[in-house]
Protein backbone atom coordinates (compact mmCIF):
# COMPACT_ATOMS: atom_id res chain seq x y z
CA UNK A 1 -14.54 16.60 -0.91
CA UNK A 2 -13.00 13.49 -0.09
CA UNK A 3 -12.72 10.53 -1.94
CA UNK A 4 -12.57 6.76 -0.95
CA UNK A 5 -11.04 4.36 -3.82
CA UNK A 6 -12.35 1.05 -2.62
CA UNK A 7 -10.06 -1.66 -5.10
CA UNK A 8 -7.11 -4.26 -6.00
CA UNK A 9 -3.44 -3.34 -5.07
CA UNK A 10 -1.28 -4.94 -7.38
CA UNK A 11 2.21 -6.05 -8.75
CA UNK A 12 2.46 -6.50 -12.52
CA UNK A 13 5.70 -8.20 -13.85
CA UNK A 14 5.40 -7.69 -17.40
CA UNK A 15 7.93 -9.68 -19.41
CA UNK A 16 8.60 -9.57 -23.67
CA UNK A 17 9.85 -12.81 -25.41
CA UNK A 18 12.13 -12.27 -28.39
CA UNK A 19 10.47 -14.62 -30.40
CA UNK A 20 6.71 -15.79 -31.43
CA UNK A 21 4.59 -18.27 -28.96
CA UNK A 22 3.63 -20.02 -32.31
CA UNK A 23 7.19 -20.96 -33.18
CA UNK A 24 7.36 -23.25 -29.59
CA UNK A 25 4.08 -24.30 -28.88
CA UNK A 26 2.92 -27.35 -30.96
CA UNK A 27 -0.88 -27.27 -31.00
CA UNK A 28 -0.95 -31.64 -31.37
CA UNK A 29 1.59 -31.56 -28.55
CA UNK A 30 -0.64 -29.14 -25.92
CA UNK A 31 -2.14 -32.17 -23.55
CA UNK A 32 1.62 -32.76 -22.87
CA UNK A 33 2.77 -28.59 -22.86
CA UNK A 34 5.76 -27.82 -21.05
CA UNK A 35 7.64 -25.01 -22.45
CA UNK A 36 10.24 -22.12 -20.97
CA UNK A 37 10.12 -18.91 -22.55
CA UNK A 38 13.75 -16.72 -22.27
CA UNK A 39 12.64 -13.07 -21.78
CA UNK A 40 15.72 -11.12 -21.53
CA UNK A 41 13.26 -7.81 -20.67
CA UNK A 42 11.23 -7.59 -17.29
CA UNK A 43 9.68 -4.55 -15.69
CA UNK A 44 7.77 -4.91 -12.29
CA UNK A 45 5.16 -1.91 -12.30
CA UNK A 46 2.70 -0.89 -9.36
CA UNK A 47 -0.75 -1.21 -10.59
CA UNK A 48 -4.71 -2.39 -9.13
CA UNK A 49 -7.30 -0.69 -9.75
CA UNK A 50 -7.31 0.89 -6.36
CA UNK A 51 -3.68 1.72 -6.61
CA UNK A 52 -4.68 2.92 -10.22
CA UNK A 53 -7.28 5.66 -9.74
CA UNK A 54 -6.18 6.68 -6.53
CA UNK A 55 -2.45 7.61 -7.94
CA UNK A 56 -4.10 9.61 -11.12
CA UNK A 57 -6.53 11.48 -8.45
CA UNK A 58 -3.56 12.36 -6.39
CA UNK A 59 -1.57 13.87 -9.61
CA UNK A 60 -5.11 15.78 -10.38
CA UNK A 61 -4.85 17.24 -6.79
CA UNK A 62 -7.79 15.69 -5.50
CA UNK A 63 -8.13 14.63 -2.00
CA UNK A 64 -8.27 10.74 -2.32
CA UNK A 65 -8.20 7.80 0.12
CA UNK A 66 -7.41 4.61 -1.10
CA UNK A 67 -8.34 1.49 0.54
CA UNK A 68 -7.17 -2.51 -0.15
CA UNK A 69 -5.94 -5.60 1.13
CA UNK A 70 -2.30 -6.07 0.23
CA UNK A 71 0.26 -8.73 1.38
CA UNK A 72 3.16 -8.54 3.22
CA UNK A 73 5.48 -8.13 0.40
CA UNK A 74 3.74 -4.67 -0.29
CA UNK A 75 6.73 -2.40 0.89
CA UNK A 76 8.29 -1.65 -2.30
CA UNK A 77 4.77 -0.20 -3.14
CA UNK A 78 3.87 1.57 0.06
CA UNK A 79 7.41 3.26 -0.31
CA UNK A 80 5.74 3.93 -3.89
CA UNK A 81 2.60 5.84 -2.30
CA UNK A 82 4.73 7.80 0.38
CA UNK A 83 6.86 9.38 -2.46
CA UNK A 84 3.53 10.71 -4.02
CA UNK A 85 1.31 11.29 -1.04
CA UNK A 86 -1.01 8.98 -1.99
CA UNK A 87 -2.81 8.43 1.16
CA UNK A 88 -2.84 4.88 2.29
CA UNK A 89 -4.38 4.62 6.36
CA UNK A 90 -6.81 2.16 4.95
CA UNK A 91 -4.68 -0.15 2.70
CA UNK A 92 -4.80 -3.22 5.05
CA UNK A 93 -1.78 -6.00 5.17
CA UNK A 94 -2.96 -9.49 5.62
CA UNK A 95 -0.23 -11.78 7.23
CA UNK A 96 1.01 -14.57 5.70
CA UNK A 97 -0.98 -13.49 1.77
CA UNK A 98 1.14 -11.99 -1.01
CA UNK A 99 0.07 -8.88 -3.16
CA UNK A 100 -1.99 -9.45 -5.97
CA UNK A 101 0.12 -10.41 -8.75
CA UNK A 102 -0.08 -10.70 -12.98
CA UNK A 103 2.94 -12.04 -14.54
CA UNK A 104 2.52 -11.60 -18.26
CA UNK A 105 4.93 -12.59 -20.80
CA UNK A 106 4.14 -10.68 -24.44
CA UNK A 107 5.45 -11.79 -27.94
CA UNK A 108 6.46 -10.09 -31.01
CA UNK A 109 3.21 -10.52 -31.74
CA UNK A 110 1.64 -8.86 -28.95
CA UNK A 111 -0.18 -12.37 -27.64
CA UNK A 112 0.17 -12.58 -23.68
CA UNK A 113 0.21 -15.50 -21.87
CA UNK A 114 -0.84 -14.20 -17.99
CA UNK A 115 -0.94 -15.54 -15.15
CA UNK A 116 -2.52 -14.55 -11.82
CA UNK A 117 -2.53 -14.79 -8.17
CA UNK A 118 -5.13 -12.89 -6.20
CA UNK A 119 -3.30 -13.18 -3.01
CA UNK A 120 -4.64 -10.26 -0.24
CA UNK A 121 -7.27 -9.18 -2.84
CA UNK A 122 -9.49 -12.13 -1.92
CA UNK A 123 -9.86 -10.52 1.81
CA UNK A 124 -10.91 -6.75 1.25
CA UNK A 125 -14.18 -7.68 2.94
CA UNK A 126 -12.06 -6.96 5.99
CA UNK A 127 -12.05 -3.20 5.19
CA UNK A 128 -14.97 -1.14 6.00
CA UNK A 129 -16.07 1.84 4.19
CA UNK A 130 -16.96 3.75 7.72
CA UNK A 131 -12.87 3.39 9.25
CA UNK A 132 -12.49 5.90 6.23
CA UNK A 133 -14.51 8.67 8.11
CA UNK A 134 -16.30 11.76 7.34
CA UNK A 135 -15.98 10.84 2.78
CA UNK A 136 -18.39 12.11 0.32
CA UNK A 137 -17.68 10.22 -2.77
CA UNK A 138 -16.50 6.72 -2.86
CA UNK A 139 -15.93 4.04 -5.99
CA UNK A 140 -16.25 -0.03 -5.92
CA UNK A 141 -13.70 -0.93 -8.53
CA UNK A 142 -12.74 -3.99 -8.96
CA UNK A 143 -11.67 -6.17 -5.90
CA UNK A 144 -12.39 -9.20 -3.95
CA UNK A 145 -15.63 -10.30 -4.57
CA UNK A 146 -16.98 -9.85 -0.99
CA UNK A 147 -15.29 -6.53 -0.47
CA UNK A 148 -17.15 -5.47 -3.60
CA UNK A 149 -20.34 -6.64 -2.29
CA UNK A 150 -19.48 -5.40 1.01
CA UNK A 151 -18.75 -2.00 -0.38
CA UNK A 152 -21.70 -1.02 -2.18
CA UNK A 153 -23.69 -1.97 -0.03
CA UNK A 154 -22.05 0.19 2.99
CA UNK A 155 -22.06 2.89 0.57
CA UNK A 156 -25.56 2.92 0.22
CA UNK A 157 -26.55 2.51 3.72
CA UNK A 158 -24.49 5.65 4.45
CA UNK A 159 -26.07 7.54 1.66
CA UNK A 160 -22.19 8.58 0.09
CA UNK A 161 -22.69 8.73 -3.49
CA UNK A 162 -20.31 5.81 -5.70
CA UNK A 163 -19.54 5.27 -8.60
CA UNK A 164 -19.68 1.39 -9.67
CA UNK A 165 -16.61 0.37 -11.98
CA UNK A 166 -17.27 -3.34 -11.99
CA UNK A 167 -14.41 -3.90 -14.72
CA UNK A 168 -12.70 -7.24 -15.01
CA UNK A 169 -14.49 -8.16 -11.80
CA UNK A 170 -18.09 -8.45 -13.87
CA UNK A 171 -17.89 -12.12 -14.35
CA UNK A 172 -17.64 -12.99 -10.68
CA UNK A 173 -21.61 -11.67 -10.49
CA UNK A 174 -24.82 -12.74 -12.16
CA UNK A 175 -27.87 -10.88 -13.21
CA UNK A 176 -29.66 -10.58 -10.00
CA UNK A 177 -26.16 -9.33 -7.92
CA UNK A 178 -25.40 -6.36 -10.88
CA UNK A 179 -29.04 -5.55 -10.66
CA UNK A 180 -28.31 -4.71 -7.14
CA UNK A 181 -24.99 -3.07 -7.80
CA UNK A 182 -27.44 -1.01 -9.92
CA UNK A 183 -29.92 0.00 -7.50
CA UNK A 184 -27.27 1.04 -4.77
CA UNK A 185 -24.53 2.95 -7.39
CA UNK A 186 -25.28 6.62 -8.06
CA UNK A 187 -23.07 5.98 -11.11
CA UNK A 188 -22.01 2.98 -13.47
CA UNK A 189 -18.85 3.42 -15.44
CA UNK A 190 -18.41 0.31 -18.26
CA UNK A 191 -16.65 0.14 -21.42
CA UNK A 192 -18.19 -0.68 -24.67
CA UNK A 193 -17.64 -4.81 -24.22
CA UNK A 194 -18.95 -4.23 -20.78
CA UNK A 195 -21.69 -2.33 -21.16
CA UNK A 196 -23.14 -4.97 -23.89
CA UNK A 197 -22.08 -7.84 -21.10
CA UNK A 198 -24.23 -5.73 -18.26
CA UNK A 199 -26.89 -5.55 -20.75
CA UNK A 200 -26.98 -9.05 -21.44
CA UNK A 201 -26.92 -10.18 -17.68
CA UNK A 202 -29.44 -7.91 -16.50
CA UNK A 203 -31.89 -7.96 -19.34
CA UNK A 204 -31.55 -4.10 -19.56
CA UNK A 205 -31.20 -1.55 -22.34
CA UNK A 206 -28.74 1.15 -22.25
CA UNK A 207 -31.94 3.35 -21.81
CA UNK A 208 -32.90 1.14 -18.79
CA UNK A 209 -29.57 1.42 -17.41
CA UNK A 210 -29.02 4.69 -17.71
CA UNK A 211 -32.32 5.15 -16.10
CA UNK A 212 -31.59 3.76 -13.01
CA UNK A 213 -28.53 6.08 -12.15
CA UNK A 214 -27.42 9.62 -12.15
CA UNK A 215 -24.78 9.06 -14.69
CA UNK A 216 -24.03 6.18 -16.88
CA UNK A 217 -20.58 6.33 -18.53
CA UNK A 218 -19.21 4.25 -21.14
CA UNK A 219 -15.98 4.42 -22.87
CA UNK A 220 -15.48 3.80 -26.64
CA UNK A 221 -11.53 3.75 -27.03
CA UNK A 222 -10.29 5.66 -29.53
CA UNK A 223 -14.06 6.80 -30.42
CA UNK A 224 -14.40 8.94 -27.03
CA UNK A 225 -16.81 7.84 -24.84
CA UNK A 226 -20.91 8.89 -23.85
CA UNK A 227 -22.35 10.49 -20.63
CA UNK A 228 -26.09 9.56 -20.00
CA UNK A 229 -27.17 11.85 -17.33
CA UNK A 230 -30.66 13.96 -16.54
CA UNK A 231 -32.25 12.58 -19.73
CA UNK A 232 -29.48 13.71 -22.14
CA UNK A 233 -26.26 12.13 -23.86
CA UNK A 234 -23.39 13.78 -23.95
CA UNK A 235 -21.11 12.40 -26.43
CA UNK A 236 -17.63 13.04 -24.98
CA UNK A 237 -14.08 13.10 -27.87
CA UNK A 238 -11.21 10.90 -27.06
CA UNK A 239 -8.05 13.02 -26.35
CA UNK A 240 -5.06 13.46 -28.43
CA UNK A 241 -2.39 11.46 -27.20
CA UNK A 242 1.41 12.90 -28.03
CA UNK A 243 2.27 9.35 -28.98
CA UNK A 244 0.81 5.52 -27.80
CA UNK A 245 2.86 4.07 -26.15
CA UNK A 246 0.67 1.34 -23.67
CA UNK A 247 -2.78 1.72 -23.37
CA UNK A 248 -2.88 -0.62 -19.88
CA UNK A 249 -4.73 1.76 -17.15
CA UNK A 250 -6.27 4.14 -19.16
CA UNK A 251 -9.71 2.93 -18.44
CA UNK A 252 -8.13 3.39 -14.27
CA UNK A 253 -6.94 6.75 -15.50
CA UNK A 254 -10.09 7.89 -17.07
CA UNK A 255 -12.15 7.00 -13.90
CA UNK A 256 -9.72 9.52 -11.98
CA UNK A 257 -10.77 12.35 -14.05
CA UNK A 258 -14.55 11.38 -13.56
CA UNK A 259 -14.34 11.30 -9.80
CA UNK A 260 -12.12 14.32 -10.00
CA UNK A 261 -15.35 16.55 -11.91
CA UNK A 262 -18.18 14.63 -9.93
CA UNK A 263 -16.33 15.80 -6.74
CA UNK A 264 -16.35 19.39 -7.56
CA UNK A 265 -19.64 19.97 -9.27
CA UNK A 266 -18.51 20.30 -12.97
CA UNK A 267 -21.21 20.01 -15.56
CA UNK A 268 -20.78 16.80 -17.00
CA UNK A 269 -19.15 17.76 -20.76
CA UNK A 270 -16.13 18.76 -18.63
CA UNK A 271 -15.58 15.88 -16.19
CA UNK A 272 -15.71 13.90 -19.46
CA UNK A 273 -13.17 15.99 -21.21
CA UNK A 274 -11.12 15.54 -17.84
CA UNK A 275 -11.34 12.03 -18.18
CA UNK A 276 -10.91 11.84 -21.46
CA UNK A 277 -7.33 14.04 -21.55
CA UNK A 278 -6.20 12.14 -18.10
CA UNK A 279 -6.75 9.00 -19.97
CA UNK A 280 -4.47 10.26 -23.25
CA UNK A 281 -1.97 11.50 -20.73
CA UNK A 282 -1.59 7.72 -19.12
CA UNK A 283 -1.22 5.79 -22.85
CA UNK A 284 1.99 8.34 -23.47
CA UNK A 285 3.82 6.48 -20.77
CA UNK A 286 4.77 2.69 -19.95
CA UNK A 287 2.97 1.04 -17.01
CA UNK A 288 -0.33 2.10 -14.94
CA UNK A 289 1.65 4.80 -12.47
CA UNK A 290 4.22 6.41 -14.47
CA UNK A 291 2.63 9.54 -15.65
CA UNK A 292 3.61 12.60 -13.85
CA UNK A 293 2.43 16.24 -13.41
CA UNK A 294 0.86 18.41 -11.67
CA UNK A 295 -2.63 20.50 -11.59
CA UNK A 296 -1.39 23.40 -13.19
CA UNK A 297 0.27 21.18 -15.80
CA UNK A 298 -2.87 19.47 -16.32
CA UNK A 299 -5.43 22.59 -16.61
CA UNK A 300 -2.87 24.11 -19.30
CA UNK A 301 -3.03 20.73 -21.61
CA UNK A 302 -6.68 20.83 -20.83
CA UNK A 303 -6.80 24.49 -22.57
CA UNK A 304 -5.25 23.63 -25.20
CA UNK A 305 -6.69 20.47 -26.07
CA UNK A 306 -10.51 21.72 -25.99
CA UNK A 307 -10.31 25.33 -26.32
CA UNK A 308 -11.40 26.06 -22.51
CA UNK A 309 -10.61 26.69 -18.93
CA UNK A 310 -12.44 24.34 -16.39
């Protein structure tokens, strides 16, 4: 079963500062701010959510499409993909955009100061859900806000079941427009602040919303996270992680595993479990694309971890 990854491509420069904001920024002095930050340590990882999920499918051995606008500075990234045949005929290059882009410069006291350029993201209207062809299982994470709107709704005329992730992208949308995210998604995937943000827009319960779709997912952090599905909840357990080392992309790496059970037909405790563990796996490492292994790898940890062979 094939999988399209409708999403954001991304380039995160991620920089530390030796030092506390607090000690340079003088709060009677911020309608005149100009400050420069030294920050002898910079990493440029690949991330979007697109970019995201689609990589952690790929390491699950899934068969995943990924599609996005990207800019013309995306090379470094593509090369990226190639190495770990992570299919990319429908990541489109807009001349003259950049890549989406965070730079985010962290303290010593873990406060980030971020800024970001949407570049290409702000065209992925321009992609089409039917150049990907004959897929059975699609997601609308978060993107451009007409490519998400675009999305779903081509989803749901073609009848392929999708999850909706709407993620950071929630606050580009009122009430009425995630009411109609609702009504087209076979599935909605929030966290906990999320879910109580949906809530509030819509004017929906959690029993209302998970009413409405074939599987409502939310994710609790460290407390695991809860399947609503066919009138039951399934209360899913995090994952040990060996150690914690950056929690950025789990929630990315989580919604692998789900797309990775959905696809296949496994009973719901599972796919969660799947999620769960792929999630663990991606806080052990730095950055959103740096975990590594493969299926047989994967189904091993899984056996040990709960007990049981999927």
């Amino acid at each position: 079963m094939t999988v399209l990854v409708c999403g954001s491509f991304a380039f995160d420069t991620i920089m530390l500062f030796h030092d506390r904001f607090k000690h340079h920024i003088l709060p009677e002095q911020v309608h005149i701010l100009n400050v420069s930050f030294l920050v002898p340590q910079m990493r440029r990882e690949f991330g979007g959510c697109a970019g995201n999920i689609a990589y952690s499918l790929q390491m699950l051995g899934g068969d995943v499409l990924a599609m996005g606008t990207v800019g013309e500075d995306f090379d470094a990234y593509a090369k990226w993909m190639d190495r770990w045949n992570v299919r990319r005929d429908h990541v489109t290059t807009v001349p003259g955009t950049f890549t989406a882009q965070a730079f985010i410069t962290t303290d010593l006291d873990d406060n980030q100061i971020t800024a970001f350029h949407p570049g290409a993201m702000g065209y992925s209207h321009l992609n089409s859900v039917s150049q990907a062809g004959a897929v059975s299982l699609g997601i609308v994470s978060p993107d451009g806000r007409d490519g998400m709107l675009l999305h779903a709704r081509q989803f749901a005329d073609a009848g392929i079941p999708f999850i909706f992730d709407p993620g950071q992208g929630m606050p580009m949308f009122d009430g009425s427009e995630l009411d109609k995210f609702l009504e087209q998604a076979t599935y909605l995937t929030l966290n906990d602040y999320e879910c109580k943000l949906f809530q509030e827009r819509t004017g929906k319960s959690l029993q209302a919303l998970a009413e409405r779709v074939e599987g409502l997912i939310v994710t609790r952090g460290g407390q695991g996270s809860e399947i609503y599905a066919g009138g039951r909840t399934y209360q899913v357990p995090a994952a040990a992680a060996r150690q914690v080392v950056d929690p950025t992309g789990c929630g990315d790496a989580y919604r692998a595993g789900l797309l990775y059970g959905i696809a296949r037909g496994i009973d719901w405790e599972t796919t969660g479990r799947i999620a769960a563990l792929m999630g663990a796996i991606k806080i052990e490492h730095h950055g959103t694309q740096n975990h590594h292994l493969e299926p047989a790898e994967f189904a091993e940890r899984f056996r040990s971890e709960f007990g049981y062979s999927f």
